[in-house]
PDB file of N, CA and C in Angstrom:
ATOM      1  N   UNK A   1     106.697 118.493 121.467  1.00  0.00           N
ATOM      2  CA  UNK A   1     105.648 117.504 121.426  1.00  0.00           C
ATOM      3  C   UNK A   1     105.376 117.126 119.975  1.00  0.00           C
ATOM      4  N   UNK A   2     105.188 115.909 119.988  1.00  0.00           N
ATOM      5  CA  UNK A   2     104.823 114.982 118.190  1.00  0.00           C
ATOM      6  C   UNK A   2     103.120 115.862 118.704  1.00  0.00           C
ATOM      7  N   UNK A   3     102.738 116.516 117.618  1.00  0.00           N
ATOM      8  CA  UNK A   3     101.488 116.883 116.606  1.00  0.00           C
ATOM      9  C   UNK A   3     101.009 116.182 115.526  1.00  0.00           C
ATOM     10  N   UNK A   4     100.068 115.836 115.200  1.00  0.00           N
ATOM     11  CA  UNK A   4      99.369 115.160 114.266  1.00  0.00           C
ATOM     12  C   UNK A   4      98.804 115.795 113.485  1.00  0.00           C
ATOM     13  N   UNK A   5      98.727 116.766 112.513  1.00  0.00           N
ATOM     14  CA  UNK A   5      98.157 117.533 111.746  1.00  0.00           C
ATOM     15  C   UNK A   5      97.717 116.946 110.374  1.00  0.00           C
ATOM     16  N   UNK A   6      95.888 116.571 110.755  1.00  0.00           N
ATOM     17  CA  UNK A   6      95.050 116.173 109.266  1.00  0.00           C
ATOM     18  C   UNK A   6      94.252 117.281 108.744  1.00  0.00           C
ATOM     19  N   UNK A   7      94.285 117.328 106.948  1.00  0.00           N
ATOM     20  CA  UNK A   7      93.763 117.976 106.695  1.00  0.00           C
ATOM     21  C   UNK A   7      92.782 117.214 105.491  1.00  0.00           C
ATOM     22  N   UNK A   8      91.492 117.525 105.088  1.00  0.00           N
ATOM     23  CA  UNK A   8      91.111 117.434 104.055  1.00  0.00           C
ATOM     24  C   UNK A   8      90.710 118.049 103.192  1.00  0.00           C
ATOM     25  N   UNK A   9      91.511 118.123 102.093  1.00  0.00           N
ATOM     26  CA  UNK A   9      90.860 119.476 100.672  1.00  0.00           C
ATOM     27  C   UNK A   9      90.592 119.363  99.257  1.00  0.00           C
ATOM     28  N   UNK A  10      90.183 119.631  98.501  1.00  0.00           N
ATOM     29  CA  UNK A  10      89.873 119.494  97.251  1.00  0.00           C
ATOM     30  C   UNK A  10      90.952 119.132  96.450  1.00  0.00           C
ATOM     31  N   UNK A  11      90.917 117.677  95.725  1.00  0.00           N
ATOM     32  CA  UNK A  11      91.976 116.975  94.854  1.00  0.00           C
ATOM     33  C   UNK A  11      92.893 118.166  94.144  1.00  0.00           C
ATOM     34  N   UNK A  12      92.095 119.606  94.113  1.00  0.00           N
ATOM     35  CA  UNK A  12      93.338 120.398  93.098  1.00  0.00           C
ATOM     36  C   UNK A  12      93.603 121.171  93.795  1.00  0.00           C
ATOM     37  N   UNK A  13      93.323 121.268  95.010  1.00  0.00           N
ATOM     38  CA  UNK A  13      94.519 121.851  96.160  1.00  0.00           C
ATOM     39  C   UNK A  13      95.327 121.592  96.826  1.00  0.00           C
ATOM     40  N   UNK A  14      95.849 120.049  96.798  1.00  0.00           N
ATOM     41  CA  UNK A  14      96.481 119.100  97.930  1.00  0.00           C
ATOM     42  C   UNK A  14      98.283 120.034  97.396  1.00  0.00           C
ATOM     43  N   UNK A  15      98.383 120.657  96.616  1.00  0.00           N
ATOM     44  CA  UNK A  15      99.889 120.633  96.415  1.00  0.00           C
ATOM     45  C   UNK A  15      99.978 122.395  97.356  1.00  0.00           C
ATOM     46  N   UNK A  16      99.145 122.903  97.777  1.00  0.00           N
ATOM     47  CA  UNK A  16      98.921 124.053  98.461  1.00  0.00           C
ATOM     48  C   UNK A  16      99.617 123.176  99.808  1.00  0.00           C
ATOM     49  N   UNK A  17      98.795 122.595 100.648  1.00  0.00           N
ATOM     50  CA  UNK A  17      98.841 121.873 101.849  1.00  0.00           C
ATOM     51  C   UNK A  17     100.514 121.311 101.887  1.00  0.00           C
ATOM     52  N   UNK A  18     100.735 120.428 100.464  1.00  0.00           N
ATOM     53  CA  UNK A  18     101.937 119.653 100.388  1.00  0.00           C
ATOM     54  C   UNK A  18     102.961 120.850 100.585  1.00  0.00           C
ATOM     55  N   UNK A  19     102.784 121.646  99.801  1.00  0.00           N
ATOM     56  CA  UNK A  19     103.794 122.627 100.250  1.00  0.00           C
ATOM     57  C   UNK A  19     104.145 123.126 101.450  1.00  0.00           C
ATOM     58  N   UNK A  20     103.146 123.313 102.371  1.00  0.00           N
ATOM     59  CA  UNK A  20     103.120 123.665 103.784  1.00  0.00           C
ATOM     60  C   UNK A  20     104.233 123.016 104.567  1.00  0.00           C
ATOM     61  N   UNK A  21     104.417 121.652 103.755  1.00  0.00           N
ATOM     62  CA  UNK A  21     104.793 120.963 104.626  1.00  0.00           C
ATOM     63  C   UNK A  21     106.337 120.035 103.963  1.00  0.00           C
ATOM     64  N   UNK A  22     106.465 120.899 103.007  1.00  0.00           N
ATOM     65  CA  UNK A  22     108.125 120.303 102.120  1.00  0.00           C
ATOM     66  C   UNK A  22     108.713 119.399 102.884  1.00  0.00           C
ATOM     67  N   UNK A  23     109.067 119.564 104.070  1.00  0.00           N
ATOM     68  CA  UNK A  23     110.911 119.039 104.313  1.00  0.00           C
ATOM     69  C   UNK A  23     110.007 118.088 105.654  1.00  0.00           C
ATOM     70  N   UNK A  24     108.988 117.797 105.831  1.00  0.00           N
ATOM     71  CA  UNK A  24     108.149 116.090 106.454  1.00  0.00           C
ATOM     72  C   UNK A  24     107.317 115.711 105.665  1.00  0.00           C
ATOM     73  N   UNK A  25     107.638 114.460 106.404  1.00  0.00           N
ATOM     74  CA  UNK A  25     107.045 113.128 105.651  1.00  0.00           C
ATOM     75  C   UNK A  25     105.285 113.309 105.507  1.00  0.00           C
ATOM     76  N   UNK A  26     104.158 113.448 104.549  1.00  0.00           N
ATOM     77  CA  UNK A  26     102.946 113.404 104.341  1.00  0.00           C
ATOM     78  C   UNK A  26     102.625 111.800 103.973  1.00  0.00           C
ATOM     79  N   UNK A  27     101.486 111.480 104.872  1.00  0.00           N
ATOM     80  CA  UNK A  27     100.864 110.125 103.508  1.00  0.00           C
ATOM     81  C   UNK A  27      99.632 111.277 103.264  1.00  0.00           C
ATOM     82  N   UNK A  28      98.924 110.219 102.221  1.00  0.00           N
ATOM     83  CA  UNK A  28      97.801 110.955 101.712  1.00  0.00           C
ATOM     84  C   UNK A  28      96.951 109.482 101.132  1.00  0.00           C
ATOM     85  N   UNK A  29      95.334 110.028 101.240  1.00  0.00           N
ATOM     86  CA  UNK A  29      94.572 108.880 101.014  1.00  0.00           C
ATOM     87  C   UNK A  29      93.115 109.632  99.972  1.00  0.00           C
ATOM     88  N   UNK A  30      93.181 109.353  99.229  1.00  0.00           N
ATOM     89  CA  UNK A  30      91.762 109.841  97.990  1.00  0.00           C
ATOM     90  C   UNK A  30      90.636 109.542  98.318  1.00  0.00           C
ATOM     91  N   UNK A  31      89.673 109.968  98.540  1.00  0.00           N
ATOM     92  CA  UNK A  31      88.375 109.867  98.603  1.00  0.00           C
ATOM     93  C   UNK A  31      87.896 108.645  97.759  1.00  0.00           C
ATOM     94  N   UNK A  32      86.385 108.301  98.333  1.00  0.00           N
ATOM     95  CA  UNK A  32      86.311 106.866  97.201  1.00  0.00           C
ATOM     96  C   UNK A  32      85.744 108.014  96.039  1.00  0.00           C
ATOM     97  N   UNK A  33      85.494 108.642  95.639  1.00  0.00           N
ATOM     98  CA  UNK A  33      85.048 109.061  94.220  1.00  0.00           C
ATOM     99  C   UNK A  33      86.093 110.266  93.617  1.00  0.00           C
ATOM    100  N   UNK A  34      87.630 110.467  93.975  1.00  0.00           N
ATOM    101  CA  UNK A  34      88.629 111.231  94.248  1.00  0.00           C
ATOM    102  C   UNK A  34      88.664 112.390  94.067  1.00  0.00           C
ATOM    103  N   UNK A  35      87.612 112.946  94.671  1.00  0.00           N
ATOM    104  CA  UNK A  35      87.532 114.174  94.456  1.00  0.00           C
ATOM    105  C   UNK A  35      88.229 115.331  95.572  1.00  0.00           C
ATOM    106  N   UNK A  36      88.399 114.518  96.575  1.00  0.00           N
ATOM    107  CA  UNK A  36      88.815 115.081  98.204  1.00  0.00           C
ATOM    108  C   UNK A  36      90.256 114.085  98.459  1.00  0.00           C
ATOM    109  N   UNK A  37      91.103 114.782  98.794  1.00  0.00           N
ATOM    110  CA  UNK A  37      92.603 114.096  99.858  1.00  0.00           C
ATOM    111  C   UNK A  37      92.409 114.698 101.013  1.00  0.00           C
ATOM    112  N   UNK A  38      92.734 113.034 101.790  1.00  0.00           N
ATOM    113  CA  UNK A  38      93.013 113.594 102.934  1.00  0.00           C
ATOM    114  C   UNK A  38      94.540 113.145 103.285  1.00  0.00           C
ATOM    115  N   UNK A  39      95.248 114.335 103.974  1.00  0.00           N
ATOM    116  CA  UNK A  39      96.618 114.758 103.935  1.00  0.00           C
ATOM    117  C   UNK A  39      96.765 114.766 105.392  1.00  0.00           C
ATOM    118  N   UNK A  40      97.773 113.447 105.626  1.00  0.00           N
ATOM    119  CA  UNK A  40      98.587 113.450 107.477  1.00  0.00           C
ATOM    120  C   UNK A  40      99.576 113.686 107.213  1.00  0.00           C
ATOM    121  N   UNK A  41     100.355 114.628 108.668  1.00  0.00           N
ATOM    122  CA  UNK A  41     101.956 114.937 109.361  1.00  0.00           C
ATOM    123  C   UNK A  41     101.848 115.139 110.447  1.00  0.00           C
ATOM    124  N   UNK A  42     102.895 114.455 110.836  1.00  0.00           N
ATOM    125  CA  UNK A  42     103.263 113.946 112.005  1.00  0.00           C
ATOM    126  C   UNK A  42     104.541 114.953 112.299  1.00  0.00           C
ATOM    127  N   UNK A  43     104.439 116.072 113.136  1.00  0.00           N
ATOM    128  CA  UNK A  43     105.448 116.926 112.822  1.00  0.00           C
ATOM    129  C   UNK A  43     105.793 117.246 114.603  1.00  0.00           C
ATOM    130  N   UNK A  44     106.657 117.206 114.892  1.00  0.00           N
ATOM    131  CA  UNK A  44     107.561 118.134 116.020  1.00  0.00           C
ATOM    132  C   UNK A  44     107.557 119.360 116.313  1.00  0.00           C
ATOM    133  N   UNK A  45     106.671 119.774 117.395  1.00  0.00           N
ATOM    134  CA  UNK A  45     106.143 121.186 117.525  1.00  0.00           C
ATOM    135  C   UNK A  45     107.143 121.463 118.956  1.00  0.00           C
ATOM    136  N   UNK A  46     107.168 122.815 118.982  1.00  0.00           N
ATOM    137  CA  UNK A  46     108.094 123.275 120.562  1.00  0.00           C
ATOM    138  C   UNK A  46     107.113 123.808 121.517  1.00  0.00           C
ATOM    139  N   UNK A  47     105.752 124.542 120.746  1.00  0.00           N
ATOM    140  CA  UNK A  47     104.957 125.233 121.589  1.00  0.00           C
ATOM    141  C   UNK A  47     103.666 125.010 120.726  1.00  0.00           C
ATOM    142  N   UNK A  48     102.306 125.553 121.409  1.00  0.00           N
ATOM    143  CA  UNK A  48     101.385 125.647 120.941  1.00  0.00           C
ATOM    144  C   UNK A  48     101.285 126.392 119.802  1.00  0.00           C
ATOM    145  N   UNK A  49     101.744 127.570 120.218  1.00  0.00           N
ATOM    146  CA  UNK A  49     101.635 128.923 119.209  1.00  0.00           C
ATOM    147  C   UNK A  49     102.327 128.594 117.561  1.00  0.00           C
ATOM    148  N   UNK A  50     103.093 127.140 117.759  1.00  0.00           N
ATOM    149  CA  UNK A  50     103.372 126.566 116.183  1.00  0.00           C
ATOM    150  C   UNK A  50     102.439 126.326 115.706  1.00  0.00           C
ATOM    151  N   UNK A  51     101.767 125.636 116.527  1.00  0.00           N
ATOM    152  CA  UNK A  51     100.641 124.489 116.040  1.00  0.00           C
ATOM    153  C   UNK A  51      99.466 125.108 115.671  1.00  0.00           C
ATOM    154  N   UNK A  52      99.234 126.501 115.987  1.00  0.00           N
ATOM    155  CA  UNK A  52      98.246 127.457 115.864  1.00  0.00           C
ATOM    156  C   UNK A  52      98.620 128.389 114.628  1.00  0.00           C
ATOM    157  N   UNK A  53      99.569 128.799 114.785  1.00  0.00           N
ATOM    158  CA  UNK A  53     100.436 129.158 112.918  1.00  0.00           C
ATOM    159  C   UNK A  53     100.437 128.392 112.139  1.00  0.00           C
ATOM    160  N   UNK A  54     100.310 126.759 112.457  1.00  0.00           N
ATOM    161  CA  UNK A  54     100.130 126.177 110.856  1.00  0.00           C
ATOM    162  C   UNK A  54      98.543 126.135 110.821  1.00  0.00           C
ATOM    163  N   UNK A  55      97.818 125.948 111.809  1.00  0.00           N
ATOM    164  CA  UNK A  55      96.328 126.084 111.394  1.00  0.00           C
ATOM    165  C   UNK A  55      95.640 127.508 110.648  1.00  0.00           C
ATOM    166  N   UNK A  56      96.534 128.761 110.963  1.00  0.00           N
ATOM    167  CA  UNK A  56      96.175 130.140 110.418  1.00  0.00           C
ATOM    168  C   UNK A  56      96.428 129.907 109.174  1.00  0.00           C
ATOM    169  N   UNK A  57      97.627 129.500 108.885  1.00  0.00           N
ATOM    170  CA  UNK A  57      98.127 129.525 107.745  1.00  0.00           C
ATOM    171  C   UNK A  57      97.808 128.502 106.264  1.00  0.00           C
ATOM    172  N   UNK A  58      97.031 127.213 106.687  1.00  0.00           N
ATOM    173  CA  UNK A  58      96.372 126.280 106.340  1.00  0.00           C
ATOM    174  C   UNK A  58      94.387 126.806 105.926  1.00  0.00           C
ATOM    175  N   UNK A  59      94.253 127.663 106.988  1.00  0.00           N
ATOM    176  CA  UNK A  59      93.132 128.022 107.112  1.00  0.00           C
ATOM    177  C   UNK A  59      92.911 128.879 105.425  1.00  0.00           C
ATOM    178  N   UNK A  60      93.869 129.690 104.960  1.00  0.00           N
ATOM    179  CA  UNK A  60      94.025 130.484 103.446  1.00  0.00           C
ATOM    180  C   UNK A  60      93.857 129.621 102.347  1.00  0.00           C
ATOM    181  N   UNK A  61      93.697 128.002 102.885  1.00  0.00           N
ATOM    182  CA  UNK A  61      93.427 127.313 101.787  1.00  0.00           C
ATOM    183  C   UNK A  61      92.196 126.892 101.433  1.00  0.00           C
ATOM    184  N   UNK A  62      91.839 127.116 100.326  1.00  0.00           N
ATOM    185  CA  UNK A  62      90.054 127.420 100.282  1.00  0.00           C
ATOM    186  C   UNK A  62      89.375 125.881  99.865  1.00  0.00           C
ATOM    187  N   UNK A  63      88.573 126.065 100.642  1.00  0.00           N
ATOM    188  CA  UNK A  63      87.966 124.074 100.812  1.00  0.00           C
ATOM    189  C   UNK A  63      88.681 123.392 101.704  1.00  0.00           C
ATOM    190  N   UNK A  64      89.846 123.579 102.102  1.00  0.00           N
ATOM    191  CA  UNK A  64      90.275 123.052 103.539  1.00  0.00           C
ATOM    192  C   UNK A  64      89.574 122.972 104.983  1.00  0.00           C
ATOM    193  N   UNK A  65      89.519 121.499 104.994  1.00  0.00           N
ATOM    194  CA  UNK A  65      88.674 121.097 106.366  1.00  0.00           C
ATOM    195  C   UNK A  65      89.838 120.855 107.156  1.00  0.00           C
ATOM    196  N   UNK A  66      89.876 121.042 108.152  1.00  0.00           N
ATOM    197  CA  UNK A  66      91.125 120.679 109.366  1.00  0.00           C
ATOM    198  C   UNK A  66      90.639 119.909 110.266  1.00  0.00           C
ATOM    199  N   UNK A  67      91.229 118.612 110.226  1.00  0.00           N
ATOM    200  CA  UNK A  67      90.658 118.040 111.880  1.00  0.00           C
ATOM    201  C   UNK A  67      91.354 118.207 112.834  1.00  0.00           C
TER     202      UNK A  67
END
């Protein structure tokens, strides 16, 4: 199943998140006063239990909001 995974985190953490996610495509959009990115992927999951490992694993990033 296509997953949609947004996140939003503090402008000097976005390369934490980016990393998460090396080898797919991210856009990303700056806050109006740029202090916050918010970071989309559109990624190909097989099961839930992926989609729940990248939220654990996303979750270690400090100021990360997940929608």
């Amino acid at each position: 199943m296509l997953y949609m995974f947004k996140f939003i985190v503090p402008e000097a953490k976005q390369e934490k998140v980016i990393d998460m996610f090396k080898k797919h495509e991210l856009s990303a959009r700056k806050s109006k006063n740029g202090n916050y990115v918010s970071l989309t992927a559109q990624i190909f999951m097989r099961s839930s239990q992926e989609v729940i490992d990248v939220y654990k694993k996303a979750s270690a990033i400090e100021g990360l909001i997940a929608l």
